[in-house]
C-alpha atoms as a PDB file:
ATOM      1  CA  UNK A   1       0.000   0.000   0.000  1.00  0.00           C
ATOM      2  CA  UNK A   2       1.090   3.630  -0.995  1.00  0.00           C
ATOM      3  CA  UNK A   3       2.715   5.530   1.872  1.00  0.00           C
ATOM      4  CA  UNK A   4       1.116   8.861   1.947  1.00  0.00           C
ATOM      5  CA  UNK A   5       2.789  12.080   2.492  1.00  0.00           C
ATOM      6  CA  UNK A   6       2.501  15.751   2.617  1.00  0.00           C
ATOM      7  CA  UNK A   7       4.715  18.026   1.276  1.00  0.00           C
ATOM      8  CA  UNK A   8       5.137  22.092  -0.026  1.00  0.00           C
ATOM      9  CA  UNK A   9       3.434  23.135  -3.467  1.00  0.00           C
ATOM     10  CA  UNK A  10       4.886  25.733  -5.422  1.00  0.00           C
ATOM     11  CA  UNK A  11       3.726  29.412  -4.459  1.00  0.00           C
ATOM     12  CA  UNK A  12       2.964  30.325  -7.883  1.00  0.00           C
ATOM     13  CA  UNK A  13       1.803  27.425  -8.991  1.00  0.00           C
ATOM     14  CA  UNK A  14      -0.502  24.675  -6.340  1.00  0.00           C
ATOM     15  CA  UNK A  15      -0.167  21.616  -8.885  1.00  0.00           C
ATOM     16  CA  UNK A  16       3.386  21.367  -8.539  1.00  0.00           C
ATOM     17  CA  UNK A  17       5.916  20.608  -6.279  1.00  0.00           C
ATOM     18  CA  UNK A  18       7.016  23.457  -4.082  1.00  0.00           C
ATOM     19  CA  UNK A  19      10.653  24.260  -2.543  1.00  0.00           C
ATOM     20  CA  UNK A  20      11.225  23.102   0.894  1.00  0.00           C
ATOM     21  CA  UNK A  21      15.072  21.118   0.739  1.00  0.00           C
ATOM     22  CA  UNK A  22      13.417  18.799   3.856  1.00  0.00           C
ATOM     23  CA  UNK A  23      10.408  17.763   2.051  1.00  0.00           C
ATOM     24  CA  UNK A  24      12.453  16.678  -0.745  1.00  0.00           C
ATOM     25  CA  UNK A  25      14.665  14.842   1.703  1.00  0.00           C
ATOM     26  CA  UNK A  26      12.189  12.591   2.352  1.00  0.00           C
ATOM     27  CA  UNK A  27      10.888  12.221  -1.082  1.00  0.00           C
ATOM     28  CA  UNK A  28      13.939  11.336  -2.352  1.00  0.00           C
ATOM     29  CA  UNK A  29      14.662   8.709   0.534  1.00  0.00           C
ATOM     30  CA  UNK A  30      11.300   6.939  -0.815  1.00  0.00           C
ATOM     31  CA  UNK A  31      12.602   7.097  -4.270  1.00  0.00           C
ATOM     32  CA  UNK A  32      15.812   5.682  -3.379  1.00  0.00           C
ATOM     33  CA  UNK A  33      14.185   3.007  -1.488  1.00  0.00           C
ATOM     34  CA  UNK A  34      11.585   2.254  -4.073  1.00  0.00           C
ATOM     35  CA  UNK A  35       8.766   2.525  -1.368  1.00  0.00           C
ATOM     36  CA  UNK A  36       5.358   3.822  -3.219  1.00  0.00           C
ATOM     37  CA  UNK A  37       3.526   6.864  -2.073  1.00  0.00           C
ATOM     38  CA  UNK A  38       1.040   9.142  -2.505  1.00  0.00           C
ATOM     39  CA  UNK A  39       1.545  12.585  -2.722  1.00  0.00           C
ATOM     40  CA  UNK A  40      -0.501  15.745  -1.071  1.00  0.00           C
ATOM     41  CA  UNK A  41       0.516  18.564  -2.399  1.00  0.00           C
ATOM     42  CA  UNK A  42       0.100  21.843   0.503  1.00  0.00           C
ATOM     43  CA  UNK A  43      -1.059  25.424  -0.726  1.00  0.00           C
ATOM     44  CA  UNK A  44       0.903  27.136   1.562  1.00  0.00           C
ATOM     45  CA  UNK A  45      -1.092  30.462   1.031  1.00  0.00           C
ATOM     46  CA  UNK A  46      -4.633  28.089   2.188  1.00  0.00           C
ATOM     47  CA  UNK A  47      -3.640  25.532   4.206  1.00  0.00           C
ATOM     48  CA  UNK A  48      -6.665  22.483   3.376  1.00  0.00           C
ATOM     49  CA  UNK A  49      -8.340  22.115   6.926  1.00  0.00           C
ATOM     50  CA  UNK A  50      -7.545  18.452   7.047  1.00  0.00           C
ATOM     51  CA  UNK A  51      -3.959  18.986   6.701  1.00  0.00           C
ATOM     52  CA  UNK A  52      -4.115  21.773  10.003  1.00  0.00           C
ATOM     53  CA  UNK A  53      -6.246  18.949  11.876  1.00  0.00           C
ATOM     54  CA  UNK A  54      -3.537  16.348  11.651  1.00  0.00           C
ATOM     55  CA  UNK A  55      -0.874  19.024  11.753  1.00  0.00           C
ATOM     56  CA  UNK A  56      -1.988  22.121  14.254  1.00  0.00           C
ATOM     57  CA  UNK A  57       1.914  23.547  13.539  1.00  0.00           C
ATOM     58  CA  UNK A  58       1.102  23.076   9.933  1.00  0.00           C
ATOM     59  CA  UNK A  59       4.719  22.316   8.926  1.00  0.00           C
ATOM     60  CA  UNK A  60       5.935  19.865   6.143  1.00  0.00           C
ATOM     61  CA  UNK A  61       6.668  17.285   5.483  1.00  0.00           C
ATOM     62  CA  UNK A  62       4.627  15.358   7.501  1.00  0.00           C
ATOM     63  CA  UNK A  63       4.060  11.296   6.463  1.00  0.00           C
ATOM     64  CA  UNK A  64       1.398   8.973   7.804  1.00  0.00           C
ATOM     65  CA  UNK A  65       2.193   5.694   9.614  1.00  0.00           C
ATOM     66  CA  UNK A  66      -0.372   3.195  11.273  1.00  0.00           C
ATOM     67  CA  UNK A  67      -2.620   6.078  11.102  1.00  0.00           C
ATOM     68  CA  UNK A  68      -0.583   8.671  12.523  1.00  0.00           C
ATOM     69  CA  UNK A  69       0.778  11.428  10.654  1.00  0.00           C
ATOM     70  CA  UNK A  70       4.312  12.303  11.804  1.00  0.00           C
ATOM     71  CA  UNK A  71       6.385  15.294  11.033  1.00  0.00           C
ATOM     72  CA  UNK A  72      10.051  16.348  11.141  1.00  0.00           C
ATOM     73  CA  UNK A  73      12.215  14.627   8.047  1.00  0.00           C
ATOM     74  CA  UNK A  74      15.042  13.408  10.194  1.00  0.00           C
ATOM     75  CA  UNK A  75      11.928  11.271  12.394  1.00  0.00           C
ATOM     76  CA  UNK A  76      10.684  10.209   9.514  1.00  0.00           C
ATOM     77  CA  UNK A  77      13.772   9.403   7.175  1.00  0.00           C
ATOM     78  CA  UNK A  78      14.670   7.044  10.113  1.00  0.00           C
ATOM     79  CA  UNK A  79      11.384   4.913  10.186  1.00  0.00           C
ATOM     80  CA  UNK A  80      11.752   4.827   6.808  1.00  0.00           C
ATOM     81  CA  UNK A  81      14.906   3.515   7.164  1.00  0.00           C
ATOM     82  CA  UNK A  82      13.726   1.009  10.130  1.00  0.00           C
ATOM     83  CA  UNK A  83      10.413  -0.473   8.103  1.00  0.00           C
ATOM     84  CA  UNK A  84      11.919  -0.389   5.050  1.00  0.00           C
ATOM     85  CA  UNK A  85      16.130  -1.312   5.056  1.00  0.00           C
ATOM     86  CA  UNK A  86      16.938  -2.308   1.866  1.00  0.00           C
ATOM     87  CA  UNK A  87      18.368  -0.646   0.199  1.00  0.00           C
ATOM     88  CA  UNK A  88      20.581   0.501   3.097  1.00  0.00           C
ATOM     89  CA  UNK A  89      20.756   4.197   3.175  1.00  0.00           C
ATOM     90  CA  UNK A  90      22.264   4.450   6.618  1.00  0.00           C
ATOM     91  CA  UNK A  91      25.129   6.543   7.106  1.00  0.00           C
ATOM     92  CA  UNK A  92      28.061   5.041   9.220  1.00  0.00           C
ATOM     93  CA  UNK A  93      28.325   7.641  12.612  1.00  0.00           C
ATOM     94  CA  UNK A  94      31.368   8.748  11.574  1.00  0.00           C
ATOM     95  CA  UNK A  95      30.271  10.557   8.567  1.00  0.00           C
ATOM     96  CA  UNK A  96      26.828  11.200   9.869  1.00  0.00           C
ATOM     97  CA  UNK A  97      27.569  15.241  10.474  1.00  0.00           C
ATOM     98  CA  UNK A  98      29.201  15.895   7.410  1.00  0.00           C
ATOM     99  CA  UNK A  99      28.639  18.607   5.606  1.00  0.00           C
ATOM    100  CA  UNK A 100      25.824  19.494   8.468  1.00  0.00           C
ATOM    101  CA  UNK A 101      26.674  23.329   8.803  1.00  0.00           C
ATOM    102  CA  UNK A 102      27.359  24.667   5.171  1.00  0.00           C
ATOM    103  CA  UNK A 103      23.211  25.030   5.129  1.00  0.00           C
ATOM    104  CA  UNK A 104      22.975  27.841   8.412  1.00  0.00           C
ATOM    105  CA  UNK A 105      26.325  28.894   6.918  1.00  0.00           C
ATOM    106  CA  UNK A 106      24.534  29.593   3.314  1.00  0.00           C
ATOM    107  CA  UNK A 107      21.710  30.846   4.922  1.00  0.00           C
ATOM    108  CA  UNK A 108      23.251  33.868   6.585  1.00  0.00           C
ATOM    109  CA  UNK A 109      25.813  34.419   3.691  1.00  0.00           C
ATOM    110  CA  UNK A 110      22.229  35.231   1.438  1.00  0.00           C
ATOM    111  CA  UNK A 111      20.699  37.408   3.846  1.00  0.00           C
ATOM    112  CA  UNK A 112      24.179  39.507   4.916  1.00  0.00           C
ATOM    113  CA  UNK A 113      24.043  42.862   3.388  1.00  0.00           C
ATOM    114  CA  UNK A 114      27.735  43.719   5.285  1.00  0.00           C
ATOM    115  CA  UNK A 115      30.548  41.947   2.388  1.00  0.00           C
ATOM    116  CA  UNK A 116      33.161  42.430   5.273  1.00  0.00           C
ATOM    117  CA  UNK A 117      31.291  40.181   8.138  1.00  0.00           C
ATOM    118  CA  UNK A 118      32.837  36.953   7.074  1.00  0.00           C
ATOM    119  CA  UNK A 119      29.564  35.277   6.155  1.00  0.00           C
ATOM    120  CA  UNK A 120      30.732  34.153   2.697  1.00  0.00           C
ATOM    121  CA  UNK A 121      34.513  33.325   4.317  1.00  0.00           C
ATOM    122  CA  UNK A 122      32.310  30.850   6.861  1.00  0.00           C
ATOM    123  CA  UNK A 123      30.204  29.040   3.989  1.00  0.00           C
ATOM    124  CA  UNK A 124      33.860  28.866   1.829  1.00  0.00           C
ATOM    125  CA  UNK A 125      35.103  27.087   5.114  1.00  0.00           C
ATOM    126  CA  UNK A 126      32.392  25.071   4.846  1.00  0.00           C
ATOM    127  CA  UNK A 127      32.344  24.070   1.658  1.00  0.00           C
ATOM    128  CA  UNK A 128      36.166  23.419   1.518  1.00  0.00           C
ATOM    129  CA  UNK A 129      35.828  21.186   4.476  1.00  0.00           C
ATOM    130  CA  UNK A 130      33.048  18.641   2.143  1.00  0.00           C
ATOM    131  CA  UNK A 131      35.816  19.161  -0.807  1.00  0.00           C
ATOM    132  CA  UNK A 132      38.721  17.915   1.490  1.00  0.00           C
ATOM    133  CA  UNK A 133      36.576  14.691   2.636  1.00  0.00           C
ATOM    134  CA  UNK A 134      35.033  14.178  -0.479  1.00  0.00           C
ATOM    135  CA  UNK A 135      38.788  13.795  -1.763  1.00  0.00           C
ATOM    136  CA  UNK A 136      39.403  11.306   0.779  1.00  0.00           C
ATOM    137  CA  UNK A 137      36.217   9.534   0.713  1.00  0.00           C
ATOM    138  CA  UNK A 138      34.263  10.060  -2.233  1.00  0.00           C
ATOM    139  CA  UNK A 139      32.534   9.793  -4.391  1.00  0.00           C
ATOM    140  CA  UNK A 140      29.592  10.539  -2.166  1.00  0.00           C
ATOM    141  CA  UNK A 141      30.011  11.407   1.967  1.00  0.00           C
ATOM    142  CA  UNK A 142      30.304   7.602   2.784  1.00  0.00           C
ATOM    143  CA  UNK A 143      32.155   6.403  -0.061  1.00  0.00           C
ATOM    144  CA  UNK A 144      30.893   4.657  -3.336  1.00  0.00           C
ATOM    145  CA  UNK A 145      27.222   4.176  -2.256  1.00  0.00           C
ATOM    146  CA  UNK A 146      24.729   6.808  -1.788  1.00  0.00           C
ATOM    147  CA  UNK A 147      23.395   6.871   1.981  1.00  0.00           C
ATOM    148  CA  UNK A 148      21.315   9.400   4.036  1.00  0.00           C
ATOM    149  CA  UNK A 149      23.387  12.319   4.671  1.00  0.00           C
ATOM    150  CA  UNK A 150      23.428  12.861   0.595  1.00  0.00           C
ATOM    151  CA  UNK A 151      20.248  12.734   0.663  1.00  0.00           C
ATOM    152  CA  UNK A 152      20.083  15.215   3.044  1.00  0.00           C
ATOM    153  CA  UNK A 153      22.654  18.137   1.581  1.00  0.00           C
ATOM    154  CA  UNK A 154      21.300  17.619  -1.900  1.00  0.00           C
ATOM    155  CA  UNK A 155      18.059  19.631  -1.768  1.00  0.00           C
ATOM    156  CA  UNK A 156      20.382  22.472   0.420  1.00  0.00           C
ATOM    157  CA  UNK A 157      23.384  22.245  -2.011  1.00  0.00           C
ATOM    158  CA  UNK A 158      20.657  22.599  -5.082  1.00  0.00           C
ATOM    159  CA  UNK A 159      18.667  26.058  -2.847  1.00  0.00           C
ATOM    160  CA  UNK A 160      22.360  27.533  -2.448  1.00  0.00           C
ATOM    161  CA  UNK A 161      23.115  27.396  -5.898  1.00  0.00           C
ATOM    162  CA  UNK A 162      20.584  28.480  -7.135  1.00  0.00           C
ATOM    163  CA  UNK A 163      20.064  31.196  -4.467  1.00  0.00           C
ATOM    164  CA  UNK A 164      23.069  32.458  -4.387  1.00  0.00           C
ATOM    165  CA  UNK A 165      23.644  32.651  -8.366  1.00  0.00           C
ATOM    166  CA  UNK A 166      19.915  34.539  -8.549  1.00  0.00           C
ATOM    167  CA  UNK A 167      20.661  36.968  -5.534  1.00  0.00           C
ATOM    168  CA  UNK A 168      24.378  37.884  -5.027  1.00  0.00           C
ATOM    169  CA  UNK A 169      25.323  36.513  -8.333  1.00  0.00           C
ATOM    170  CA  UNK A 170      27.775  33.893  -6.739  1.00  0.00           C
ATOM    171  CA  UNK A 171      28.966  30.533  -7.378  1.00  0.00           C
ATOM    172  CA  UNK A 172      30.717  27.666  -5.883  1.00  0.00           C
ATOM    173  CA  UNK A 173      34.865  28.735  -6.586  1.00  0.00           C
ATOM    174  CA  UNK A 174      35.371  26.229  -9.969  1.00  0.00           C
ATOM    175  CA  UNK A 175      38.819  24.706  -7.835  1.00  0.00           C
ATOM    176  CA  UNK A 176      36.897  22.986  -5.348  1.00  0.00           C
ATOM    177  CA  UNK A 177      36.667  19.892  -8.111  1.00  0.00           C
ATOM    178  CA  UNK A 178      35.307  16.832  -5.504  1.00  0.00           C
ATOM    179  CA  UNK A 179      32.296  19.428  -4.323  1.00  0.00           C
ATOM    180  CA  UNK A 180      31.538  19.669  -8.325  1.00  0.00           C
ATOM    181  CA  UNK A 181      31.102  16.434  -8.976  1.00  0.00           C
ATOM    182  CA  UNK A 182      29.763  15.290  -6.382  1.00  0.00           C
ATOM    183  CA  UNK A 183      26.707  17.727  -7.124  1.00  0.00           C
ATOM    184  CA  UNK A 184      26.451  16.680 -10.190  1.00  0.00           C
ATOM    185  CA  UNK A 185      26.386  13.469  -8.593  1.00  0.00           C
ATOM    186  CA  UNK A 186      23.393  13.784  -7.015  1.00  0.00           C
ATOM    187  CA  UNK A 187      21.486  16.399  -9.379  1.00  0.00           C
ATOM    188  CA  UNK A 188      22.009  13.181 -12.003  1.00  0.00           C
ATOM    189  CA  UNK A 189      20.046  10.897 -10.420  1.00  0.00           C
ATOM    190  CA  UNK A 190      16.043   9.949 -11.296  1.00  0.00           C
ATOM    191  CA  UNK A 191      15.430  10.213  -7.618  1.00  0.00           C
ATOM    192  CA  UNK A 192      16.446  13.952  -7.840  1.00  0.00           C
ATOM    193  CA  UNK A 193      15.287  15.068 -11.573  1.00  0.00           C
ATOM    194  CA  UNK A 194      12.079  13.735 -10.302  1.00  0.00           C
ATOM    195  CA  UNK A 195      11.587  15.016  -6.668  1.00  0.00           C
ATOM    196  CA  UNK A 196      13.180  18.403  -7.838  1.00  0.00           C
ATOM    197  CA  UNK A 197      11.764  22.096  -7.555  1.00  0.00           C
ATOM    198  CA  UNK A 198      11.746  24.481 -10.231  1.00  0.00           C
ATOM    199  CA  UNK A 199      14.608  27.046 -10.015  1.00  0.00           C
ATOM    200  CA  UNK A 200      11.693  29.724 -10.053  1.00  0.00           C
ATOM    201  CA  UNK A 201      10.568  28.517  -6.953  1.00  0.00           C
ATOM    202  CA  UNK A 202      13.169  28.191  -4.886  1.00  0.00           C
ATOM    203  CA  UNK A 203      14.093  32.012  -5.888  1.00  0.00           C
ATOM    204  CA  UNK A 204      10.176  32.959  -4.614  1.00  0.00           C
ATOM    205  CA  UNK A 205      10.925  30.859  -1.907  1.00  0.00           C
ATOM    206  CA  UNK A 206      14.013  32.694  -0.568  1.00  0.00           C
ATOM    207  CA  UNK A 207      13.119  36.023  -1.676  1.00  0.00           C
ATOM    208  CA  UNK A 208      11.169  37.931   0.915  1.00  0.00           C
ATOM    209  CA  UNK A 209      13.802  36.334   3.613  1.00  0.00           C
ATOM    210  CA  UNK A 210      16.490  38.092   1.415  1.00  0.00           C
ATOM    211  CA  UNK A 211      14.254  41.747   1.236  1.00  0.00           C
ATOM    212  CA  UNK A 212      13.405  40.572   4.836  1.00  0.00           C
ATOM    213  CA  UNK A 213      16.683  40.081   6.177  1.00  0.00           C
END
């Protein structure tokens, strides 16, 4: 039986899918896996009522087991992972954090309006740091097989390109090689082409955080 699960529309556009990076976490954690669902897509600008019964915060994603809707990806990427192992996508411990603070490091690089508070130094840091490992221990962040954490950094690795290029007009530095491919890694595969946002949306998305900021 088809999973079901709740996830962001587009703002500009209801019928398609919208551009929150942990929504298509999980999407692309059921793609990897195989695992069939069903999809409800959630107009943000009027919230259905029966999504705010099951879901008073009204947050996505939110996926329903045994009758139970549960929310928060990371909760529900690991009973994903517990009902449904194979294929494997757990990440051994050691790697588990990768790559975990280039998103909050992204994030207040695109808002920043000062170029000298070291915002886009921190998110270079960052970035160089998944390079380095990626050198050591690619091709993905556990080695030859894809495993969570990818599926975790792709959607936020996908928003700060194409953030970044649309708002300060910046890109990834061209000499950190391993972070290249790897993207193109991951923006290669079905599970990705087909659980992706359009670019348009993800620049809606971001923009009144970036006017806001």
């Amino acid at each position: 039986m088809a999973l079901e699960v709740a996830v962001k529309a587009a703002d500009d556009a209801p019928d398609i899918l919208g551009d929150c990076p942990f929504s298509q976490r999980v999407l692309l954690t059921l793609e990897e896996k195989k695992i069939p669902y069903k999809l409800h897509l959630i107009n943000f600008n009027g919230k259905p009522q029966w999504f705010l019964e099951v879901n008073p915060e009204g947050k996505v994603p939110i996926m329903k087991f045994d009758d139970k809707w549960v929310s928060d990806s990371d909760v529900i990427v690991g009973i994903l992972e517990e009902r449904y192992p194979e294929p494997s996508l757990t990440t051994p411990p050691e790697f588990a954090s990768v790559g975990s603070k280039i998103f909050e490091a992204f994030v207040k690089f695109l808002k920043s309006k000062d170029p000298n508070d070291g915002s886009e130094q921190a998110l270079l840091n960052e970035l160089k740091a998944l390079d380095e490992h990626l050198k050591a221990h690619g091709p993905y962040v556990a080695g030859e097989k894809i495993t969570a954490v990818d599926l975790s950094l792709a959607p936020k690795l996908f928003h700060l390109e194409v953030a970044l290029g649309h708002f300060k007009n910046w890109t990834v530095p061209e000499s950190l090689t391993h972070f290249h491919n790897y993207k193109k890694l991951l923006s290669s595969r079905d599970s990705f082409q087909k659980t992706k946002p359009a670019k348009e949306s993800v620049i809606a998305g971001w923009k009144p955080k970036v006017i806001n900021a």
